[in-house]
C-alpha atoms as a PDB file:
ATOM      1  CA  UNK A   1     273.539  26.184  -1.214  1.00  0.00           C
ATOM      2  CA  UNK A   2     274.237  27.438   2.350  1.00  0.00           C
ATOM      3  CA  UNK A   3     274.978  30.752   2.911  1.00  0.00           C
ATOM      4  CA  UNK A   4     277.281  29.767   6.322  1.00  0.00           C
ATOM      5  CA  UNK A   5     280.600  29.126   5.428  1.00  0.00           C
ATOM      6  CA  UNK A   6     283.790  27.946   7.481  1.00  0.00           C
ATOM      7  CA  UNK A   7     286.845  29.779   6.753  1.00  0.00           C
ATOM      8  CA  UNK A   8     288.902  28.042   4.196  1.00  0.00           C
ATOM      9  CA  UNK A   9     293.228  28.640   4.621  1.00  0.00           C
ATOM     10  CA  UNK A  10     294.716  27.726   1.430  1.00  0.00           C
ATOM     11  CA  UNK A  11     296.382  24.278   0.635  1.00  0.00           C
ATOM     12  CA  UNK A  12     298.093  23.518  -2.161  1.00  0.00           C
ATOM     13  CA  UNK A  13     296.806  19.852  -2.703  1.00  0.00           C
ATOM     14  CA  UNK A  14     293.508  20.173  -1.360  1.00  0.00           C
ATOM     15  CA  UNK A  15     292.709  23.010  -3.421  1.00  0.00           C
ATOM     16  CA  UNK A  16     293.678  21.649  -6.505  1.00  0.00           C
ATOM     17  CA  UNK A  17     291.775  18.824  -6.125  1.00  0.00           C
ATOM     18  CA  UNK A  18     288.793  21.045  -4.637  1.00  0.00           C
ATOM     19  CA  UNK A  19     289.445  22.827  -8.046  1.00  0.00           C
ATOM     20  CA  UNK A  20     288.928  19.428 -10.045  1.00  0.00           C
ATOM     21  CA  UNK A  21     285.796  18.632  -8.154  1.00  0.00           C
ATOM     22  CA  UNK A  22     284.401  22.391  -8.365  1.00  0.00           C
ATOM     23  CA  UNK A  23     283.497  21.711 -11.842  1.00  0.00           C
ATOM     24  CA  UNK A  24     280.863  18.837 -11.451  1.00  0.00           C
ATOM     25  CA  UNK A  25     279.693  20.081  -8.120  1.00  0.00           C
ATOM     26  CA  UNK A  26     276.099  20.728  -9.761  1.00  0.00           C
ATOM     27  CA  UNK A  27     275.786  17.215 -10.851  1.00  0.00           C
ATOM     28  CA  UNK A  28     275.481  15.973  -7.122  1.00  0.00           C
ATOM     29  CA  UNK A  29     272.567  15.066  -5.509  1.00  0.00           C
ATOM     30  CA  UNK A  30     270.947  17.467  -2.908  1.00  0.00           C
ATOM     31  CA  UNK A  31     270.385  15.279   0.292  1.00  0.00           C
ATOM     32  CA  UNK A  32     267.860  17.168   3.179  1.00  0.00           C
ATOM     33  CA  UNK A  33     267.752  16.077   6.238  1.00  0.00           C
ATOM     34  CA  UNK A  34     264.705  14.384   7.459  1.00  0.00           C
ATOM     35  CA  UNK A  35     265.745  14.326  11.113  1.00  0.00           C
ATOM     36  CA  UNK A  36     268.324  16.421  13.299  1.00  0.00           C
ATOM     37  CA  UNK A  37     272.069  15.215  13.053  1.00  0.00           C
ATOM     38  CA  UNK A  38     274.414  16.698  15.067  1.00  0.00           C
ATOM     39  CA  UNK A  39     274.564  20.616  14.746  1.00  0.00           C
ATOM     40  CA  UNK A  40     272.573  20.229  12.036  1.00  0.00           C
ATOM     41  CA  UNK A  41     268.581  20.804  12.010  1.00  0.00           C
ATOM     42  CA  UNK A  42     265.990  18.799  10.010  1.00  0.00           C
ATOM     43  CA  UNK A  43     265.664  20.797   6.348  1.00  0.00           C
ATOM     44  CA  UNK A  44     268.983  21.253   6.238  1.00  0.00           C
ATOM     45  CA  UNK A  45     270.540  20.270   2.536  1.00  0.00           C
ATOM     46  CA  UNK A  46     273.838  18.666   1.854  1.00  0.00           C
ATOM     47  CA  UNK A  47     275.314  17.341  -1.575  1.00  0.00           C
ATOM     48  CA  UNK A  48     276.111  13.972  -1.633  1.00  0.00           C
ATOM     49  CA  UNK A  49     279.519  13.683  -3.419  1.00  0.00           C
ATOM     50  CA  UNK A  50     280.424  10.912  -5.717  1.00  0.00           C
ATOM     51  CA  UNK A  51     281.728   8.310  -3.120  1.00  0.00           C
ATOM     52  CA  UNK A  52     278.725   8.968  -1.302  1.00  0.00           C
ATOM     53  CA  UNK A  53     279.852  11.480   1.542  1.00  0.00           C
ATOM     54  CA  UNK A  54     277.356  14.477   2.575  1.00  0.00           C
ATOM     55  CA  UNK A  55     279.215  17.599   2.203  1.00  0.00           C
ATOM     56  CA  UNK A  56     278.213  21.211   2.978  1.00  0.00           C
ATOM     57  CA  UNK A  57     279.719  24.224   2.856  1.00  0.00           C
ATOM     58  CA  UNK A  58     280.346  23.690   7.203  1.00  0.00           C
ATOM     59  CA  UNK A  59     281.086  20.114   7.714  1.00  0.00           C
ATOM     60  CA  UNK A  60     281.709  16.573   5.195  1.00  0.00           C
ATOM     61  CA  UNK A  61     281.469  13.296   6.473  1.00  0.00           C
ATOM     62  CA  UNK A  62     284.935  12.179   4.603  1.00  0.00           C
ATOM     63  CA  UNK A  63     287.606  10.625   6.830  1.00  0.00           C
ATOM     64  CA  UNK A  64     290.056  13.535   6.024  1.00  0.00           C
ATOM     65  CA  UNK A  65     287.393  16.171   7.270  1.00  0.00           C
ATOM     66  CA  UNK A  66     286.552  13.960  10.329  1.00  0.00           C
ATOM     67  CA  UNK A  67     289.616  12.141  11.445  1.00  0.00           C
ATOM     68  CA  UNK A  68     292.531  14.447  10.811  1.00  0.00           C
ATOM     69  CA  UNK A  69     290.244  17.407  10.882  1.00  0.00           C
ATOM     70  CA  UNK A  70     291.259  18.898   7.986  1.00  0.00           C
ATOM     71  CA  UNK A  71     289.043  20.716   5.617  1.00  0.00           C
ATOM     72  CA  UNK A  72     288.429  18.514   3.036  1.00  0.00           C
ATOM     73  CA  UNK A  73     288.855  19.034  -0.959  1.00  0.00           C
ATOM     74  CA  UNK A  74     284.740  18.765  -1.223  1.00  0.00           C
ATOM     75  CA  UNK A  75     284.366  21.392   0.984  1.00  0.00           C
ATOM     76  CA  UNK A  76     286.756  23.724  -0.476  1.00  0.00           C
ATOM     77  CA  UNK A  77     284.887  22.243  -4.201  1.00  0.00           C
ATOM     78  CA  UNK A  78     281.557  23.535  -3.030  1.00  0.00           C
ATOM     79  CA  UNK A  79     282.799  26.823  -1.577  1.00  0.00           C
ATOM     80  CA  UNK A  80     284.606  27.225  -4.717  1.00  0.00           C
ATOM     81  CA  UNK A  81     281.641  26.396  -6.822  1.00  0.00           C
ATOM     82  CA  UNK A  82     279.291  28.890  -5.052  1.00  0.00           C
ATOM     83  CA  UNK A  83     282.179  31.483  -5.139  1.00  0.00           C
ATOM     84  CA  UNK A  84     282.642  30.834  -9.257  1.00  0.00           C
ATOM     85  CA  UNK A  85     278.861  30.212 -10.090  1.00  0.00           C
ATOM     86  CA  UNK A  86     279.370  27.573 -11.894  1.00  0.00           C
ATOM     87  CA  UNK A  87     277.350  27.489 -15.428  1.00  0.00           C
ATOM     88  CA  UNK A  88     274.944  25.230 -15.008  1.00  0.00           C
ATOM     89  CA  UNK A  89     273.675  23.405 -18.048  1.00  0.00           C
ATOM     90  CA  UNK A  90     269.527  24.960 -19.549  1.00  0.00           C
ATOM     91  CA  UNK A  91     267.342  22.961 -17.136  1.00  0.00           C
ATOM     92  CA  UNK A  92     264.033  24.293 -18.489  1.00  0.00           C
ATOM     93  CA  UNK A  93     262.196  22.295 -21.665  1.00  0.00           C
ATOM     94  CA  UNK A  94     261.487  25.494 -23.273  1.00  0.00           C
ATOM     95  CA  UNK A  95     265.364  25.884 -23.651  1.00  0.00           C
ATOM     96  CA  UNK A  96     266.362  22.463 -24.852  1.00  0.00           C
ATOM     97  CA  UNK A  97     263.214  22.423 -27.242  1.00  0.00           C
ATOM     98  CA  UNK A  98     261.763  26.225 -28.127  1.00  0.00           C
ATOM     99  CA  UNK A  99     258.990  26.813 -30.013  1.00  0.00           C
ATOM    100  CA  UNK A 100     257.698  29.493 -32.347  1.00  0.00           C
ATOM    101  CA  UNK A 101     257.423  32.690 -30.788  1.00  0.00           C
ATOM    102  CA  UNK A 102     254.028  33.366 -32.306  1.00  0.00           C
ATOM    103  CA  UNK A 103     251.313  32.994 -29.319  1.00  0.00           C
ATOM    104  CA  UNK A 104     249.490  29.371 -29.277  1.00  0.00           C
ATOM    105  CA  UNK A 105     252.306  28.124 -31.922  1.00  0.00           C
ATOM    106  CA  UNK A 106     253.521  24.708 -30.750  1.00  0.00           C
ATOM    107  CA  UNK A 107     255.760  24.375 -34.309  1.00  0.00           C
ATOM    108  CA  UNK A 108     258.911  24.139 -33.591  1.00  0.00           C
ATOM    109  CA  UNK A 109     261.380  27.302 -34.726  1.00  0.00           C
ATOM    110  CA  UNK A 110     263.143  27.054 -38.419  1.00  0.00           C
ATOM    111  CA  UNK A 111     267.295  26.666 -37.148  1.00  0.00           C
ATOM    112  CA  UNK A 112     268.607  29.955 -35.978  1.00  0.00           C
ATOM    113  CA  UNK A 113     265.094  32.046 -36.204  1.00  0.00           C
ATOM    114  CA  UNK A 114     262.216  32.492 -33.626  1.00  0.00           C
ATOM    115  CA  UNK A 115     259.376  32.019 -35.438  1.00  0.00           C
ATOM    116  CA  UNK A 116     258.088  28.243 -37.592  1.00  0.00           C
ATOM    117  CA  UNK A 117     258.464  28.247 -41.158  1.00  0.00           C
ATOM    118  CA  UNK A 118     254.592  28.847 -41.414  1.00  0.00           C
ATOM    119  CA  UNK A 119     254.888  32.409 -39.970  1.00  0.00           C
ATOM    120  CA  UNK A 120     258.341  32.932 -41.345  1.00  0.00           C
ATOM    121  CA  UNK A 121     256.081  33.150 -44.870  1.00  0.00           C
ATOM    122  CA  UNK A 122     253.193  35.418 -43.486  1.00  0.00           C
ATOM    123  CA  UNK A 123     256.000  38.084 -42.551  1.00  0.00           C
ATOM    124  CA  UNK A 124     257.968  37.415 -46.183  1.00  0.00           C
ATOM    125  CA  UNK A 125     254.935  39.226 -47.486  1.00  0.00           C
END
């Protein structure tokens, strides 16, 4: 996401919440900014967490990151995320639906082989 990053002290709680959160992080909306806010230009991206808070790897518009000025569990999520790569789920089509391997093929692949069942026979011979 960003490559800036706030320094991060542990806590107990936080993190293991942060932890929690970590492992959906890719399922949140990306958010970019369409005009300046705050220290923040236009362009920049934030994820927008489940209850609807833009969070970055700097700042998060939660009441426990701006009120008690703590450094909230979807911070520490996101940081953690990045610093884990999460495994993202296939997000091309050619993953969740291959086809045969042979050029201009659209037949789909016999289970567990590469090529259709039409030029699984022309190489039996």
């Amino acid at each position: 996401m960003a490559l800036n990053r706030i320094a991060i002290p542990p806590d107990a709680a936080r993190d293991k919440k942060a932890r929690e959160l970590a492992k959906t992080v890719y399922l949140w909306p990306v958010e970019t900014l369409k005009q300046d806010w705050g220290a923040f230009k236009r362009g920049d991206s934030f994820l927008v967490t489940p209850n609807g808070w833009r969070v970055n790897t700097v700042a998060c518009e939660c009441p426990d990151y701006q009120q008690a000025g703590n450094i909230c569990k979807h911070v520490r999520a996101i940081v953690m995320a990045d610093a884990q790569k999460v495994a993202k789920p296939a997000k091309r089509y050619e993953d969740l639906a291959p086809t045969c391997r042979v050029v201009a093929c659209d037949d789909d692949p016999e289970p567990r082989e590469d090529f259709c069942w039409r030029h699984m026979l022309v190489d039996a011979f």
